[in-house]
N, C-alpha and C. Protein backbone atom coordinates (compact mmCIF):
# COMPACT_ATOMS: atom_id res chain seq x y z
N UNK A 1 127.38 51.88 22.37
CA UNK A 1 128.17 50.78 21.83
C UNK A 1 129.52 51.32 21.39
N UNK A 2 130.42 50.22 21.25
CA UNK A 2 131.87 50.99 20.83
C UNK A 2 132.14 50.90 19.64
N UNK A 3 132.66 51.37 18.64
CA UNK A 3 133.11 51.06 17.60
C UNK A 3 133.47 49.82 17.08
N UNK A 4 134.13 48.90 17.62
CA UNK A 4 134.54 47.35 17.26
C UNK A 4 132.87 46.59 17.13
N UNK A 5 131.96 46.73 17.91
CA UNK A 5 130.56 46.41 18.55
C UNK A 5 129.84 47.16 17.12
N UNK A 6 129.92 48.30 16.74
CA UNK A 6 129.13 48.78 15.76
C UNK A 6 129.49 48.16 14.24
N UNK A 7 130.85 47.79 14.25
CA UNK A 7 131.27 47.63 13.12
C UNK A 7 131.10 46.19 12.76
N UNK A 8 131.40 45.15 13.96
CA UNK A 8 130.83 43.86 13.72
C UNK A 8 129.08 43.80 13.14
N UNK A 9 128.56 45.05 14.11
CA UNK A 9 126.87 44.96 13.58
C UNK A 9 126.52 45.20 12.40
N UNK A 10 127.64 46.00 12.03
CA UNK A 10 126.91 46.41 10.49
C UNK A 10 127.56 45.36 9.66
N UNK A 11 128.17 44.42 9.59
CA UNK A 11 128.65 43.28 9.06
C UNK A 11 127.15 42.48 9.09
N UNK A 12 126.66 42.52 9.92
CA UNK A 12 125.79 41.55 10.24
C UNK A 12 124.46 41.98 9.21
N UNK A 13 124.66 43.22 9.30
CA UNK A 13 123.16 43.82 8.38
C UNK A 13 122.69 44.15 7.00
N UNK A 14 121.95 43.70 6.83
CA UNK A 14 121.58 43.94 4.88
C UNK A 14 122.12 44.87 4.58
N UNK A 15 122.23 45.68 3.47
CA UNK A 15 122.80 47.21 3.19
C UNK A 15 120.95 47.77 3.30
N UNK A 16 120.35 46.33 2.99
CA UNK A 16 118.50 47.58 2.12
C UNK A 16 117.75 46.41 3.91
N UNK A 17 118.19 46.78 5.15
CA UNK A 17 117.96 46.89 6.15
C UNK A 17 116.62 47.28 5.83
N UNK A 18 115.48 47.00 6.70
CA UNK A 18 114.01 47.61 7.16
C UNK A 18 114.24 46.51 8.61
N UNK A 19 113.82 47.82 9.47
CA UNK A 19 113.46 47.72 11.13
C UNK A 19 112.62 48.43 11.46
N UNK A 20 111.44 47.80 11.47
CA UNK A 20 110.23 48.16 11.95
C UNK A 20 110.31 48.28 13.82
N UNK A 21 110.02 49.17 14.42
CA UNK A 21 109.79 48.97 15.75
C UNK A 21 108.68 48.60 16.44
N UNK A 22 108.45 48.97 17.59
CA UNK A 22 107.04 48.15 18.10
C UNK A 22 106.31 49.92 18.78
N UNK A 23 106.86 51.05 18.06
CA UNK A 23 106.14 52.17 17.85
C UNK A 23 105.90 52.80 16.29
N UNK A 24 106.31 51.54 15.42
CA UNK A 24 105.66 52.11 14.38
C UNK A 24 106.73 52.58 13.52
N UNK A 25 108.24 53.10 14.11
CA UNK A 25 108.77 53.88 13.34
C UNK A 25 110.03 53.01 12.81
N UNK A 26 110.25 53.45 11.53
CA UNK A 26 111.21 52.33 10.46
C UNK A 26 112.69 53.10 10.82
N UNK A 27 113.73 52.06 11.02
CA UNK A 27 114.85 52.65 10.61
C UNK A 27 115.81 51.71 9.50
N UNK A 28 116.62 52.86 8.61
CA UNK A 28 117.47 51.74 7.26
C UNK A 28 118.56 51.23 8.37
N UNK A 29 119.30 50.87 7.75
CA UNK A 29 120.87 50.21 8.19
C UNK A 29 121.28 51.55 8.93
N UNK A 30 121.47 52.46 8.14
CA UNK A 30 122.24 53.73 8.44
C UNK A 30 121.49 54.13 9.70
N UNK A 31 120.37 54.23 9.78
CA UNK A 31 119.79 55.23 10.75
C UNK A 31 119.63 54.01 12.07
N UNK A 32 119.59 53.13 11.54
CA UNK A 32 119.84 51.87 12.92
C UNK A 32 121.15 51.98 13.62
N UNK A 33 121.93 52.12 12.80
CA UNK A 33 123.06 51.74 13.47
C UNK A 33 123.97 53.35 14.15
N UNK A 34 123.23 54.49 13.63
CA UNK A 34 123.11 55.76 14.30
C UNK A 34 122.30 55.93 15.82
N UNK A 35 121.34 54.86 15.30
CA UNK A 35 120.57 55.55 16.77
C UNK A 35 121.34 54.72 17.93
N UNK A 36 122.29 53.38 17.72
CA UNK A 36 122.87 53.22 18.46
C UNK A 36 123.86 53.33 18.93
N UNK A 37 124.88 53.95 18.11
CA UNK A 37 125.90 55.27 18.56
C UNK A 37 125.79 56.18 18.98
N UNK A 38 124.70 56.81 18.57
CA UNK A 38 124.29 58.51 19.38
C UNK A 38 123.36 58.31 20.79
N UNK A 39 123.41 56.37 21.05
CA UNK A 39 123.04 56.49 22.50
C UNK A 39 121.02 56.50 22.79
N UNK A 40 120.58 57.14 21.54
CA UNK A 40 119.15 57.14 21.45
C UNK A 40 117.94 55.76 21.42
N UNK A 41 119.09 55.01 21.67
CA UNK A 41 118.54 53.61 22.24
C UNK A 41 119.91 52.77 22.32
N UNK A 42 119.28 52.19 23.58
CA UNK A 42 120.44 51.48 24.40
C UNK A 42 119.56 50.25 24.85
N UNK A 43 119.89 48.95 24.13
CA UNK A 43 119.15 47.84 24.70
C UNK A 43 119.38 47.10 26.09
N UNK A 44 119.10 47.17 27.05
CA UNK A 44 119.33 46.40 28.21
C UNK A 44 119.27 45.35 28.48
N UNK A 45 117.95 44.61 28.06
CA UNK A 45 118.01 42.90 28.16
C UNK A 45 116.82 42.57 27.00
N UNK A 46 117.17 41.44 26.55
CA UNK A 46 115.80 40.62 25.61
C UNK A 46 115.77 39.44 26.32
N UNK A 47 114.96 38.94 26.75
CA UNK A 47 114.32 37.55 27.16
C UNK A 47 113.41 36.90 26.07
N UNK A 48 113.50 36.41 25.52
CA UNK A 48 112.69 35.55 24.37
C UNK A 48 112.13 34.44 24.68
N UNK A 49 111.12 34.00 23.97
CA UNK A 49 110.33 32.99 24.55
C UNK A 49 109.68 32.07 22.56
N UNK A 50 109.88 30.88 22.96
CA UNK A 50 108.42 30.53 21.60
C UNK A 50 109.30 31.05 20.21
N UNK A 51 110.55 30.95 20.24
CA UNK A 51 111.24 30.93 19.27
C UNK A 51 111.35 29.58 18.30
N UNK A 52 111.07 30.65 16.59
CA UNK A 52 110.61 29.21 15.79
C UNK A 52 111.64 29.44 14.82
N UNK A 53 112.36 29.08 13.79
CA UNK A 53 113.29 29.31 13.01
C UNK A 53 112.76 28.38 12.19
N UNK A 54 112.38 29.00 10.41
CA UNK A 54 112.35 28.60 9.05
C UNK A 54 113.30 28.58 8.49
N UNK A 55 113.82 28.30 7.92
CA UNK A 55 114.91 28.29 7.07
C UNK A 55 114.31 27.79 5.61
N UNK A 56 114.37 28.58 4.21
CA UNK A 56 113.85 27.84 3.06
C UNK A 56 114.72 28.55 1.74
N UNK A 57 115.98 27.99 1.72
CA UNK A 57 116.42 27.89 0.60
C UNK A 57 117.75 29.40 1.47
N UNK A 58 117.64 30.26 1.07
CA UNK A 58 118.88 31.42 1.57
C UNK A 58 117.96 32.36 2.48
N UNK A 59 116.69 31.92 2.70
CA UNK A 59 116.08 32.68 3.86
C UNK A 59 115.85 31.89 4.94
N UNK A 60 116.15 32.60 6.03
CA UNK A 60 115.29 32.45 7.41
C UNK A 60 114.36 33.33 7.89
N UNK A 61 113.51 32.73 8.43
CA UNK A 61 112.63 33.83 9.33
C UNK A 61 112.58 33.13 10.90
N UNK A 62 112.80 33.78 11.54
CA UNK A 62 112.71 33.87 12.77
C UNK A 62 111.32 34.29 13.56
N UNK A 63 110.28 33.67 14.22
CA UNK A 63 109.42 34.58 15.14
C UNK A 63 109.76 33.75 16.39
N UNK A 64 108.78 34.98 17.49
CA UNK A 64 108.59 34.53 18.56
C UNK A 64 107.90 36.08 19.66
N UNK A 65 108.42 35.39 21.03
CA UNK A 65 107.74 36.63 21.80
C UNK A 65 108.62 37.00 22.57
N UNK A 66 109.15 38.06 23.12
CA UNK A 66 110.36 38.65 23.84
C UNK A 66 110.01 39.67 24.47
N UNK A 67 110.40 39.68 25.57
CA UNK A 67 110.70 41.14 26.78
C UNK A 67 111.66 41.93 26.18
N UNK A 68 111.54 43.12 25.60
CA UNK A 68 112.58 44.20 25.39
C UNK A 68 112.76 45.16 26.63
N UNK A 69 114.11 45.33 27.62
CA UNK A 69 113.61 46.18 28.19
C UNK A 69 114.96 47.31 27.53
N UNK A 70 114.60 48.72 26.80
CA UNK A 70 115.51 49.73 26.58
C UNK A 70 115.77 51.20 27.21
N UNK A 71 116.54 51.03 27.05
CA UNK A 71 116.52 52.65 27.42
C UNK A 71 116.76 53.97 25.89
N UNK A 72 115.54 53.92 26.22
CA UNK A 72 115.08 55.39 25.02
C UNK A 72 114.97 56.76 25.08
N UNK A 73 115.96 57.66 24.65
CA UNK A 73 115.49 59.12 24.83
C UNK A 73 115.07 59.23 26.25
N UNK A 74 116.18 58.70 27.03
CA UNK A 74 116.02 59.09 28.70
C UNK A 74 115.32 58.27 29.74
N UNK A 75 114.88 57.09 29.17
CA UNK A 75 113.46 56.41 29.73
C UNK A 75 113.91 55.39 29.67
N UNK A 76 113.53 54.35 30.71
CA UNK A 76 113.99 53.17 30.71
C UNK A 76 112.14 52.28 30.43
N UNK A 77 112.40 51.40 29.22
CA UNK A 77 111.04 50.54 29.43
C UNK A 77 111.35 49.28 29.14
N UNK A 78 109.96 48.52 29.22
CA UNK A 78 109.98 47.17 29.04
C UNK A 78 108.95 46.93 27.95
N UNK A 79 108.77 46.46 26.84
CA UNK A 79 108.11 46.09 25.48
C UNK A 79 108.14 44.24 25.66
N UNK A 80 106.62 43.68 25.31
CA UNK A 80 106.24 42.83 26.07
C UNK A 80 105.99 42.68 24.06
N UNK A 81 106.45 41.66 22.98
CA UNK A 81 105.83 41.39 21.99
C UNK A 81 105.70 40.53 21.40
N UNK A 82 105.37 40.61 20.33
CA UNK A 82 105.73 39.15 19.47
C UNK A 82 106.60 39.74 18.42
N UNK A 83 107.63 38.71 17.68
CA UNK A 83 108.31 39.51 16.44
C UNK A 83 108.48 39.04 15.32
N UNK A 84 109.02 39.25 14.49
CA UNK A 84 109.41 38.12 13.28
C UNK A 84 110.57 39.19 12.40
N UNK A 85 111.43 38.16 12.26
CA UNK A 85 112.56 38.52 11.71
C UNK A 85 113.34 37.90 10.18
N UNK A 86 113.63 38.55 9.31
CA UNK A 86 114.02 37.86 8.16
C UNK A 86 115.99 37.65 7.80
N UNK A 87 116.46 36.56 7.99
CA UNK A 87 117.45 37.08 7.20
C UNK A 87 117.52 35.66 6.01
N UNK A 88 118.76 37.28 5.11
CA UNK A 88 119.32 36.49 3.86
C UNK A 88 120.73 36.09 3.98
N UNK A 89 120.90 35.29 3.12
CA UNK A 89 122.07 34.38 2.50
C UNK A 89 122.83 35.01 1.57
N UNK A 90 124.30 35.68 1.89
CA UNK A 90 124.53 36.63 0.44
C UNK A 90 125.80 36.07 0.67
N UNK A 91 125.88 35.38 -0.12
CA UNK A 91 127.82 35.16 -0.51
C UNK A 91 128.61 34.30 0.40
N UNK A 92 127.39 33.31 1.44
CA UNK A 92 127.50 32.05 1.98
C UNK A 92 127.51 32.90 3.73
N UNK A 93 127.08 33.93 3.57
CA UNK A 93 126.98 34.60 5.34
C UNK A 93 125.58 34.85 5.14
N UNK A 94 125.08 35.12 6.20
CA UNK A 94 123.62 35.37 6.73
C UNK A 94 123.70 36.57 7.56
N UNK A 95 122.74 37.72 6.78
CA UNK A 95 122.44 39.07 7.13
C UNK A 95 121.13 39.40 7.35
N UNK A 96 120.71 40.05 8.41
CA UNK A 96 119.75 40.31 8.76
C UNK A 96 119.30 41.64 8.19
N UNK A 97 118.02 41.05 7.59
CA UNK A 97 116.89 41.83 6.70
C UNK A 97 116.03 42.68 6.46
N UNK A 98 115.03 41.81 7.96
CA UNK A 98 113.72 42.59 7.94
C UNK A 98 113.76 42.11 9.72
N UNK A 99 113.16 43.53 10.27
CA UNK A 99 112.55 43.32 11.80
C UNK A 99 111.48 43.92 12.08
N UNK A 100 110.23 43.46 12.44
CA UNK A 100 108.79 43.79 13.11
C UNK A 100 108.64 43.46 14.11
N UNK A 101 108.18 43.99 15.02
CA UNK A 101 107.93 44.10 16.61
C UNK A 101 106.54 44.45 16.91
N UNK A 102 105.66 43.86 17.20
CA UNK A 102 104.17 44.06 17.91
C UNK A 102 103.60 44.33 19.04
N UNK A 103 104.20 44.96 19.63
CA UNK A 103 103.51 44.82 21.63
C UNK A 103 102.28 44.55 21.74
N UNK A 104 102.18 43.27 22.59
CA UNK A 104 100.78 42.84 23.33
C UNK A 104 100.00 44.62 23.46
N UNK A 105 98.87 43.98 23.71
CA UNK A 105 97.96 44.70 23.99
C UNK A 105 98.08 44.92 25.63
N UNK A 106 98.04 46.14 26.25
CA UNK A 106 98.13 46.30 27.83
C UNK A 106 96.61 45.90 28.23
């Protein structure tokens, strides 16, 4: 990603960020937005499906099911899941919160 691209993202993101992946491993704001400068994940396409949006008071949550396909540490894959996503309301903008990712069962 380029700098203009990273810097809009981190606009977008909580400062107390949690991103759960769909291997288990958490990254904060900081280490999210590292692994996508240093290239150690590179998203290629999301296809989403069964998208539901809550909204209740300065939260949303978002679920649904989506094709991730990335390229990780050299590897190109495809992650088949369900997800759910939180954001908040801080100062009349909406920042994203919380992300969990589940992959179907193969």
């Amino acid at each position: 990603m380029i700098a203009n691209d990273l810097d809009a993202l981190g606009e977008l993101l909580h400062p107390q960020l949690s991103y759960t992946h769909s291997n288990a491993l958490m990254d904060s704001k900081e280490s999210y937005i590292a692994s996508l400068a240093n290239g150690v994940v590179r998203y290629m396409s999301v296809d989403r499906e069964d998208t539901a949006v809550t909204e209740i008071g300065d939260t949303a949550v978002i679920t649904g099911t989506a094709a991730f396909t990335v390229h990780a540490r050299g590897t190109d894959i495809t992650i088949n899941s369900r997800y759910s996503s939180v954001w908040l309301k801080n100062d009349g903008r909406w920042q994203f919160f919380v992300w969990h990712n589940t992959p179907f069962p193969k």
